[in-house]
PDB file of N, CA and C in Angstrom:
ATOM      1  N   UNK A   1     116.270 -54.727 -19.723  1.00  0.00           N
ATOM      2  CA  UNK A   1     115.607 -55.486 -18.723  1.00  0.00           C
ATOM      3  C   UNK A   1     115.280 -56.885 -19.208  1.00  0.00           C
ATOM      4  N   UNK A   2     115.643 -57.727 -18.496  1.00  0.00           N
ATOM      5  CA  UNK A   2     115.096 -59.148 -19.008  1.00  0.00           C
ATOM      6  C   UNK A   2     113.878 -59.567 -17.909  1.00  0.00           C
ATOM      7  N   UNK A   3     113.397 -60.212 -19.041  1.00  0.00           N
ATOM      8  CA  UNK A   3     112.065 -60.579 -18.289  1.00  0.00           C
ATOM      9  C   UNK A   3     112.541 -62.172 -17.452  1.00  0.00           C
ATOM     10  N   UNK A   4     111.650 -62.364 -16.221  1.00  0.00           N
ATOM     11  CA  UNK A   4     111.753 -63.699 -15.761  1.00  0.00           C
ATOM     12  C   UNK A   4     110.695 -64.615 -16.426  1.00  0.00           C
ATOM     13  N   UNK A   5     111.307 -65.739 -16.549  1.00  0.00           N
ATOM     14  CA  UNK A   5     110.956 -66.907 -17.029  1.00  0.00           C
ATOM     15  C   UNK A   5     109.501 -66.670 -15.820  1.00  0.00           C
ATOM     16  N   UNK A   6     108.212 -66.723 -16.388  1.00  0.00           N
ATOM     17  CA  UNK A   6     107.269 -67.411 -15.258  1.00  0.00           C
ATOM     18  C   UNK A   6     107.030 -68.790 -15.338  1.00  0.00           C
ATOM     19  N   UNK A   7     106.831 -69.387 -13.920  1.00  0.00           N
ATOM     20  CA  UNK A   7     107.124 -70.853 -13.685  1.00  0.00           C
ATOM     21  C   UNK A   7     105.234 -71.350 -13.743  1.00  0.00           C
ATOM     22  N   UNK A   8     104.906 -71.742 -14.411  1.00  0.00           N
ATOM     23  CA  UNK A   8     103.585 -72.141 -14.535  1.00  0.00           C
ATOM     24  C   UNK A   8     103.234 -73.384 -13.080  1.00  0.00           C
ATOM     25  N   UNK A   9     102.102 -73.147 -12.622  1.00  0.00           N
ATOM     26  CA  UNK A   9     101.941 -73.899 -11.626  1.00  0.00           C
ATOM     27  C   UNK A   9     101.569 -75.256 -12.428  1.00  0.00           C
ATOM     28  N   UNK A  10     101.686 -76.555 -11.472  1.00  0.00           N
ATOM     29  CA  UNK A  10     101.375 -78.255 -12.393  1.00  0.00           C
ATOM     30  C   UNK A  10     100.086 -78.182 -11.561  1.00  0.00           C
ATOM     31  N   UNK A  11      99.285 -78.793 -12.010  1.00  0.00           N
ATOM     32  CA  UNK A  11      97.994 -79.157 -11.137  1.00  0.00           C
ATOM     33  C   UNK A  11      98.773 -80.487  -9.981  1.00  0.00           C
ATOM     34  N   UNK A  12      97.617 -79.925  -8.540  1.00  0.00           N
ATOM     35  CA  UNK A  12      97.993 -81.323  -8.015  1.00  0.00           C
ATOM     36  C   UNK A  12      98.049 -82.542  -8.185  1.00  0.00           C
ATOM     37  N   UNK A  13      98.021 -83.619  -7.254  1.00  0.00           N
ATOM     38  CA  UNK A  13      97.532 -85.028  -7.505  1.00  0.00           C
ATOM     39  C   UNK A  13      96.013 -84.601  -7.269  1.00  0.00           C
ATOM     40  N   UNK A  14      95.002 -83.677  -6.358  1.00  0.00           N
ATOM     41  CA  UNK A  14      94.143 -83.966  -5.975  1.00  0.00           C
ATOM     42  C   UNK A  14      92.901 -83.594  -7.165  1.00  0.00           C
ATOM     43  N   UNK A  15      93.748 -82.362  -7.560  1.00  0.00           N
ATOM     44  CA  UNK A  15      92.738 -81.605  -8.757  1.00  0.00           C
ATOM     45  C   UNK A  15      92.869 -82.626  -9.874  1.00  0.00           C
ATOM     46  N   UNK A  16      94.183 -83.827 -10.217  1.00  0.00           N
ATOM     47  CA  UNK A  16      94.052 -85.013 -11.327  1.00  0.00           C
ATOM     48  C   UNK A  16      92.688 -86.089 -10.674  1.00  0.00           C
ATOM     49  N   UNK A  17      92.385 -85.817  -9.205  1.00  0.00           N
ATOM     50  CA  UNK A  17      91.945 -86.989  -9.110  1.00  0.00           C
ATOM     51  C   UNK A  17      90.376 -86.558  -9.420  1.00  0.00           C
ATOM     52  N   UNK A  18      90.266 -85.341  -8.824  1.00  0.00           N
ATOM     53  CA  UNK A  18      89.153 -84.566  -9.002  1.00  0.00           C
ATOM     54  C   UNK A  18      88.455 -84.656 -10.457  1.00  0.00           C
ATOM     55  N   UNK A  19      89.517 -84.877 -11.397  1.00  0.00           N
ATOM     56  CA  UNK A  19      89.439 -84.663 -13.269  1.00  0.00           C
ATOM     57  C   UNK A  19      88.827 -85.958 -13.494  1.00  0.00           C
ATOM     58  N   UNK A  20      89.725 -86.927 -13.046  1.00  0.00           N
ATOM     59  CA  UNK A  20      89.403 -88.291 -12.864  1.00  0.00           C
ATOM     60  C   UNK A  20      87.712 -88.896 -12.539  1.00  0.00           C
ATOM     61  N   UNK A  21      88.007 -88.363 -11.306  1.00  0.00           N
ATOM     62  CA  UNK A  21      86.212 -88.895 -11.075  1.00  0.00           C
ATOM     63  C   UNK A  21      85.245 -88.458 -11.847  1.00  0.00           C
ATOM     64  N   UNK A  22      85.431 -87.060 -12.602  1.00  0.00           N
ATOM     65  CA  UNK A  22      84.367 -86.312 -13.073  1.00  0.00           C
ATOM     66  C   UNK A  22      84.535 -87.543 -14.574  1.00  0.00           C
ATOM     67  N   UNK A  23      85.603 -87.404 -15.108  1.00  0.00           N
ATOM     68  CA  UNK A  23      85.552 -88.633 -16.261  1.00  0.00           C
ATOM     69  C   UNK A  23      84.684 -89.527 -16.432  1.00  0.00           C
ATOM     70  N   UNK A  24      85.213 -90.672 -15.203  1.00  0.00           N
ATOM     71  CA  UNK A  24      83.842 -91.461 -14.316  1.00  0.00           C
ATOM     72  C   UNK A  24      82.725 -91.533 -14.854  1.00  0.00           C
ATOM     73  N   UNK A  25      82.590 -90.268 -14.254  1.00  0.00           N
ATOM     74  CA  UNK A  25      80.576 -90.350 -13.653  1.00  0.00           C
ATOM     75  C   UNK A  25      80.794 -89.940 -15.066  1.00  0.00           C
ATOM     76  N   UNK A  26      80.961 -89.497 -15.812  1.00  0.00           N
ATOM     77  CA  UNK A  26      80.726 -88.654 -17.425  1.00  0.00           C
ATOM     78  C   UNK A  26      80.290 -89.755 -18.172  1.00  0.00           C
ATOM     79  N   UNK A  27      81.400 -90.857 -18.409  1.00  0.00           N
ATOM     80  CA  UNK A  27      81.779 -92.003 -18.751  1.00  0.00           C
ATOM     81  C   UNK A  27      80.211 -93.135 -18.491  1.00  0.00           C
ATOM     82  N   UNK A  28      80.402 -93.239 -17.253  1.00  0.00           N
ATOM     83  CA  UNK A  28      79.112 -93.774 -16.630  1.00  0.00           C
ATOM     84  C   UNK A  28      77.620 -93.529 -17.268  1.00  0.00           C
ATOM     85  N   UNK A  29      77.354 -92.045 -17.429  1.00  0.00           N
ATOM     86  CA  UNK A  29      76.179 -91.216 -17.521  1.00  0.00           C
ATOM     87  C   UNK A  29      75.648 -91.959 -19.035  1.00  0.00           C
ATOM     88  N   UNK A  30      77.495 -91.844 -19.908  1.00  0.00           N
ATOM     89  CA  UNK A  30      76.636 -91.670 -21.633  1.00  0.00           C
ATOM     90  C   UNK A  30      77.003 -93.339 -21.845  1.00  0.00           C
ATOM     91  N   UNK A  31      77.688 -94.446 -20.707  1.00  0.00           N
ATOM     92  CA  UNK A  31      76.761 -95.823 -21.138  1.00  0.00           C
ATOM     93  C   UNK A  31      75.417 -95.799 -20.269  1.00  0.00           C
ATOM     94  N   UNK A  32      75.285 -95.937 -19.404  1.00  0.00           N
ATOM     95  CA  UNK A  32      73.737 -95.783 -19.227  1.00  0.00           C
ATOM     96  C   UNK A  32      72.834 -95.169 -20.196  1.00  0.00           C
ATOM     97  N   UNK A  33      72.868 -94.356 -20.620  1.00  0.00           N
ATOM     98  CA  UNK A  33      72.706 -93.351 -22.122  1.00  0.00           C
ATOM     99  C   UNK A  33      72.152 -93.886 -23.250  1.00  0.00           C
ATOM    100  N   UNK A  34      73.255 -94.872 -23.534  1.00  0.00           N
ATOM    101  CA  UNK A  34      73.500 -96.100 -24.607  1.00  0.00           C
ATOM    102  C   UNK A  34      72.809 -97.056 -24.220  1.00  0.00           C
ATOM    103  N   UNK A  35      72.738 -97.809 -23.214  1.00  0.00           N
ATOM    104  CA  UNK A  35      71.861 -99.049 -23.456  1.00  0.00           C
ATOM    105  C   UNK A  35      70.510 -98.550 -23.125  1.00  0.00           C
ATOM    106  N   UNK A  36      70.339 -96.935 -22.286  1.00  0.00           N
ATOM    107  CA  UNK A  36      68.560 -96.728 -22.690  1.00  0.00           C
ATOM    108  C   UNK A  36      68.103 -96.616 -24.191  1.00  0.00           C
ATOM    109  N   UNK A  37      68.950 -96.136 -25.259  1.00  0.00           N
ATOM    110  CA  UNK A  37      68.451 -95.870 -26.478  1.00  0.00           C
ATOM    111  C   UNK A  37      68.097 -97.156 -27.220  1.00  0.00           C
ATOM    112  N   UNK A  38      69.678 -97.923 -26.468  1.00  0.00           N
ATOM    113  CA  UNK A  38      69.197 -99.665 -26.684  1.00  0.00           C
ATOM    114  C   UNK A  38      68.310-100.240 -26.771  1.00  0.00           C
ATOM    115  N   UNK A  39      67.841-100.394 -25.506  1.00  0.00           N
ATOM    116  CA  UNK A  39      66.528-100.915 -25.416  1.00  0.00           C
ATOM    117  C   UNK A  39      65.196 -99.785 -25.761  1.00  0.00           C
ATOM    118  N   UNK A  40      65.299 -98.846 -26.595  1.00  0.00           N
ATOM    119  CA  UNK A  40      64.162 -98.191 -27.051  1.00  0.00           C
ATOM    120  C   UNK A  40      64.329 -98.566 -28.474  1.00  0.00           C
ATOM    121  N   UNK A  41      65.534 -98.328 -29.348  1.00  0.00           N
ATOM    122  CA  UNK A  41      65.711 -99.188 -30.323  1.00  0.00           C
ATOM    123  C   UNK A  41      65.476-100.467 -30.806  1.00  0.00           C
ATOM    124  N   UNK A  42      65.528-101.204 -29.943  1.00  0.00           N
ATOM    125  CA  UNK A  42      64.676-102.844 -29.566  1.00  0.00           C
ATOM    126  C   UNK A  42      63.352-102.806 -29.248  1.00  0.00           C
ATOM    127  N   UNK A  43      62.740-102.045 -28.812  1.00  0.00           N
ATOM    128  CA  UNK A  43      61.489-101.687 -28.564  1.00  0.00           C
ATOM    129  C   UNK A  43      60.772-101.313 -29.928  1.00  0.00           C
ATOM    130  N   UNK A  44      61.634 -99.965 -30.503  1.00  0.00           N
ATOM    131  CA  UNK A  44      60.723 -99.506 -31.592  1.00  0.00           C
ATOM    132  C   UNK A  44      60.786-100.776 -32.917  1.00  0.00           C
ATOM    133  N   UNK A  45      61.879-101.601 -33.291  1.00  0.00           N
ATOM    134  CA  UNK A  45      61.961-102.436 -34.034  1.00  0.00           C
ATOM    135  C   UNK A  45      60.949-104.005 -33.559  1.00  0.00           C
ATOM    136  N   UNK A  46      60.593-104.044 -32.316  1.00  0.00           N
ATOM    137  CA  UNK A  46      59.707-104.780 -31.971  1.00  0.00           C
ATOM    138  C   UNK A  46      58.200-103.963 -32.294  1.00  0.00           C
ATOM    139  N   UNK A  47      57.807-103.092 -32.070  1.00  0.00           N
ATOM    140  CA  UNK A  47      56.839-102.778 -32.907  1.00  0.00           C
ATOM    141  C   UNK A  47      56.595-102.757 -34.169  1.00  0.00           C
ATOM    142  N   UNK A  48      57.922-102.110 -34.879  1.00  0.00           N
ATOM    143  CA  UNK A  48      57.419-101.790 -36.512  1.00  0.00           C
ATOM    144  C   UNK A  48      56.951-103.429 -36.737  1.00  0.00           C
ATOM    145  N   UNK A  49      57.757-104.316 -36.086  1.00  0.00           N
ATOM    146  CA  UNK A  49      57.464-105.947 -36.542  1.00  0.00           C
ATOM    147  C   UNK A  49      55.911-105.899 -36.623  1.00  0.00           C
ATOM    148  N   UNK A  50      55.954-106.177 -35.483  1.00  0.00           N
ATOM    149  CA  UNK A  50      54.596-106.445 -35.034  1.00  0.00           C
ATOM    150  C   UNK A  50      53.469-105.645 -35.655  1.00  0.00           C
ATOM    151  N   UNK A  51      53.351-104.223 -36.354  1.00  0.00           N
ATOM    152  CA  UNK A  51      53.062-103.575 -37.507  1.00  0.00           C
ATOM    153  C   UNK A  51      52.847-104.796 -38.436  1.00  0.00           C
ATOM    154  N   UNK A  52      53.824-105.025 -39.190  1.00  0.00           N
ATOM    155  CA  UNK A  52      54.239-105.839 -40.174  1.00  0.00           C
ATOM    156  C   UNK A  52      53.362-107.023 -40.411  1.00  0.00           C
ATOM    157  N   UNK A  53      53.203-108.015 -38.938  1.00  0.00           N
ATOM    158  CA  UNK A  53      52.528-108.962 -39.037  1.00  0.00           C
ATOM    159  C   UNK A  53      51.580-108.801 -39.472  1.00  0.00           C
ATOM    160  N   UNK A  54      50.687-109.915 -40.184  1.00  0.00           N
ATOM    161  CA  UNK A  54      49.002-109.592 -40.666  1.00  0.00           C
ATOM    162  C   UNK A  54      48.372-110.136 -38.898  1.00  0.00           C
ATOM    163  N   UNK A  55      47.630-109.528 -39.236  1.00  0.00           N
ATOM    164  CA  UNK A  55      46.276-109.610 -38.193  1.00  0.00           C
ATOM    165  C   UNK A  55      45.700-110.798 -37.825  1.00  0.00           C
ATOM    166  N   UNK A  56      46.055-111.362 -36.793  1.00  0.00           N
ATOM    167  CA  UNK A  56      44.956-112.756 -36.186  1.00  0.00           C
ATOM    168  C   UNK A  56      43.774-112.145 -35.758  1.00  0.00           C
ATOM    169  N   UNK A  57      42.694-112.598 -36.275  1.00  0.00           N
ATOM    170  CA  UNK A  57      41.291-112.738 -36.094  1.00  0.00           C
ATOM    171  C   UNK A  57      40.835-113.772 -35.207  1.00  0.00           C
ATOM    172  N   UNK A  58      40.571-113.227 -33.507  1.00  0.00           N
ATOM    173  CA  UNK A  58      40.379-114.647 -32.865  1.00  0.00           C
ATOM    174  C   UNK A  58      39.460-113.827 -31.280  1.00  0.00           C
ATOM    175  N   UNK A  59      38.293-114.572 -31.879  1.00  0.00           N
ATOM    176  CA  UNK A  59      37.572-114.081 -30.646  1.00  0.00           C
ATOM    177  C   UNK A  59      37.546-114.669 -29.602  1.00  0.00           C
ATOM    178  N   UNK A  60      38.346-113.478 -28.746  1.00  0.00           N
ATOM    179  CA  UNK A  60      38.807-113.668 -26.992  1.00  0.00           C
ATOM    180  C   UNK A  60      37.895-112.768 -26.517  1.00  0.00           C
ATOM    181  N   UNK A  61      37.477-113.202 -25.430  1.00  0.00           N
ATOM    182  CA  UNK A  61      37.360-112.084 -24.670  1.00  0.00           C
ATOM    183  C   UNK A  61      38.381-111.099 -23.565  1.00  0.00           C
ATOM    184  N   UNK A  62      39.277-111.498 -23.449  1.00  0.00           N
ATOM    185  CA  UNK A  62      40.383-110.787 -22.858  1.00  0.00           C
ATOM    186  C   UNK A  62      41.217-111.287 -23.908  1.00  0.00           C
ATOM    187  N   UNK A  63      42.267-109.922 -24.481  1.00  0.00           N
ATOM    188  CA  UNK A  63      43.129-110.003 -25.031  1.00  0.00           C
ATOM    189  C   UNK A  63      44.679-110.528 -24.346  1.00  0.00           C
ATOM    190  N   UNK A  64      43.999-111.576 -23.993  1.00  0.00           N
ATOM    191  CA  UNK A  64      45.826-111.976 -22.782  1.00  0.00           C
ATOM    192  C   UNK A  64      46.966-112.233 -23.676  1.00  0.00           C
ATOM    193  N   UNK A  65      47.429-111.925 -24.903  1.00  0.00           N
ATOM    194  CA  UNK A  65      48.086-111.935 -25.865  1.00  0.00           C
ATOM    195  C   UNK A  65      48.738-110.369 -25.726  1.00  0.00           C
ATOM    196  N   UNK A  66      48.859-109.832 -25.420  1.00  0.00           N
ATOM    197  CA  UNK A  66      49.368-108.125 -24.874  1.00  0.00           C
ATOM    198  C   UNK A  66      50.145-108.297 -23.641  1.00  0.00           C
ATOM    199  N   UNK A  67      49.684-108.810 -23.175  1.00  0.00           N
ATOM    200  CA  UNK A  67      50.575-109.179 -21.640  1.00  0.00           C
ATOM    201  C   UNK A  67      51.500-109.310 -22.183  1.00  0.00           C
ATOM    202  N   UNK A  68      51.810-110.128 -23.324  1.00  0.00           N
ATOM    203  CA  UNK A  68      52.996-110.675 -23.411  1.00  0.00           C
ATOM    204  C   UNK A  68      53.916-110.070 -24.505  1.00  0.00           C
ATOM    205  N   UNK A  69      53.293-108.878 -24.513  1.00  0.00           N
ATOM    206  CA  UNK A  69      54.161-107.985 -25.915  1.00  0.00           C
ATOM    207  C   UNK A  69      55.311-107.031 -25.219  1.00  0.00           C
ATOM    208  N   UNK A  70      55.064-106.965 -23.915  1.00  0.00           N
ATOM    209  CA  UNK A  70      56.182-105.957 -22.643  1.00  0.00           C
ATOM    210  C   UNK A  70      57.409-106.365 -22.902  1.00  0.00           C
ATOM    211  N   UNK A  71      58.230-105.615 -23.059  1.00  0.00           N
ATOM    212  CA  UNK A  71      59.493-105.445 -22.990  1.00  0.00           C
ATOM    213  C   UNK A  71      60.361-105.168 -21.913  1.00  0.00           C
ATOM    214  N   UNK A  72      61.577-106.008 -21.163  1.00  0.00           N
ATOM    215  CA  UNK A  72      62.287-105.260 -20.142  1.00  0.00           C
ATOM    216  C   UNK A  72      63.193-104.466 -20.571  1.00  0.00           C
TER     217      UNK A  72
END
């Protein structure tokens, strides 16, 4: 008895496109991903700084010097 060759099915165009988009959004997800760690990485190295600095001694009564330590 010989066996038949089985003919393997090809994926469609629709299930490539289907593969495709999921890539995408995948793609998409882990840069968004990346520039949040970014800017937390820029964040935490803006603190250790600011650690670092010595201490101004300066009597305010509102510290309006913090306002301006925010990060976008």
């Amino acid at each position: 008895m010989m066996k038949q060759r089985e003919h393997k099915k090809h994926p469609t165009r629709h299930a490539y496109a289907l593969a495709l988009k999921t890539i995408r959004a995948q793609y998409q997800t882990i840069e968004s991903q990346s520039d949040t760690i970014l800017r937390q990485n820029q964040f935490m190295v803006m603190m250790r700084m600011k650690d670092r600095r010595p201490l101004r001694h300066k009597k305010s009564e509102v510290p309006w010097e913090l306002a301006n330590d925010w990060v976008n």
